[in-house]
Protein backbone atom coordinates (compact mmCIF):
# COMPACT_ATOMS: atom_id res chain seq x y z
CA UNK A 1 0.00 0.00 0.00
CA UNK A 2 1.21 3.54 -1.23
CA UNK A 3 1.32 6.53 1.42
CA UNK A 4 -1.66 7.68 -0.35
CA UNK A 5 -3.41 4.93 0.15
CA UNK A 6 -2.58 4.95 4.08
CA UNK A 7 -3.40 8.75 4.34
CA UNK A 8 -6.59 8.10 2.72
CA UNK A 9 -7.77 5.45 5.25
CA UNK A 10 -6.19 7.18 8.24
CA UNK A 11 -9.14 10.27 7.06
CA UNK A 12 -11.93 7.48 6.71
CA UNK A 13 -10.89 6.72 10.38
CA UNK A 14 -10.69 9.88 11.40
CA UNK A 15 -14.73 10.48 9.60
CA UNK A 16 -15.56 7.84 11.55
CA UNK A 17 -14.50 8.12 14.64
CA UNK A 18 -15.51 11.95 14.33
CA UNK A 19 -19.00 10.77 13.59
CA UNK A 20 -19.29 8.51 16.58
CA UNK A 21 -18.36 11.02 18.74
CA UNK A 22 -21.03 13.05 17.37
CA UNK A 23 -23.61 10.68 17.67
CA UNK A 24 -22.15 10.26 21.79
CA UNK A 25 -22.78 13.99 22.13
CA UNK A 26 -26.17 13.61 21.46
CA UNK A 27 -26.82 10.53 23.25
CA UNK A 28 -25.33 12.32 26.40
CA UNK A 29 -27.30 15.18 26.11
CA UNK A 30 -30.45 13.49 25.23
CA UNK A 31 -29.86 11.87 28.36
CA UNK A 32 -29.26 14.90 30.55
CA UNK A 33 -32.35 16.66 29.49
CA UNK A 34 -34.61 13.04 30.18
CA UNK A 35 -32.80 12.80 33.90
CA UNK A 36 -32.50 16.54 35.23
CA UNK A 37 -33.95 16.97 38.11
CA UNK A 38 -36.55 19.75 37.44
CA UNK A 39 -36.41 22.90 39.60
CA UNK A 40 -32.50 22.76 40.50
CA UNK A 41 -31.79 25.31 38.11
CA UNK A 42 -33.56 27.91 40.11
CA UNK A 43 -31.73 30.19 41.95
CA UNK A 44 -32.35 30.10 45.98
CA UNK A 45 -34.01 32.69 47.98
CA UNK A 46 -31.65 34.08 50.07
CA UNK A 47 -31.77 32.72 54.18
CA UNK A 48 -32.34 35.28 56.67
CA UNK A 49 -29.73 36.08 59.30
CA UNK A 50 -32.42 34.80 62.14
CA UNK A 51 -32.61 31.28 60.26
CA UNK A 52 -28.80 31.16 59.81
CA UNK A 53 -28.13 31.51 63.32
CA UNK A 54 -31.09 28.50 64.17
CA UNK A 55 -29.74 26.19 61.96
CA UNK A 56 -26.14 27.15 63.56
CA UNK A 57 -27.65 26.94 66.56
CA UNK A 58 -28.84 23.15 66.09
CA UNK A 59 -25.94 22.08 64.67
CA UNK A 60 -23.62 22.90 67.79
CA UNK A 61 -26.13 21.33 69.15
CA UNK A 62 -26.22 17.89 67.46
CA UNK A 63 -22.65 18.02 67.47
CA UNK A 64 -22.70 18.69 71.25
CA UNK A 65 -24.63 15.61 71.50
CA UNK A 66 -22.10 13.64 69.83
CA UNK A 67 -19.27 14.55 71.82
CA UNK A 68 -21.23 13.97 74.97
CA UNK A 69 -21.90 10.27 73.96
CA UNK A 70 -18.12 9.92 72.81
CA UNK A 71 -17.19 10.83 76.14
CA UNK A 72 -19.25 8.92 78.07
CA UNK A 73 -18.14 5.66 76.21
CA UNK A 74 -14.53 6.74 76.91
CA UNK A 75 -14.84 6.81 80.54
């Protein structure tokens, strides 16, 4: 086979492969518009400084709560 003849197949490869990555593309983004979760694109409402500081506020003290039991089962 002439170097012609080995470029030439080397570009029907190339088409090829070019085309089934095309045809990927649009499987993956068929498949992300099917399985998006609807309504997560929506930008959040801002929290309030009041509800900040109660969720804060609950998480010391869950955490509190775990320390407590880690030390009792210490000693």
């Amino acid at each position: 086979m002439n170097l012609s003849g080995i470029v030439k197949q080397l570009k029907k490869e190339r088409d090829r492969a070019a085309q089934q990555v095309s045809q990927l593309d649009a499987a993956l983004s068929a498949f992300v518009r099917v399985y998006r979760k609807p309504g997560r694109t929506a930008k959040r409402k801002p929290m309030s400084l009041s509800a900040r500081r109660k969720i804060a506020a609950a998480q010391r003290a869950r955490w509190a709560k775990v320390r407590a039991v880690r030390k009792r089962q210490k000693g």
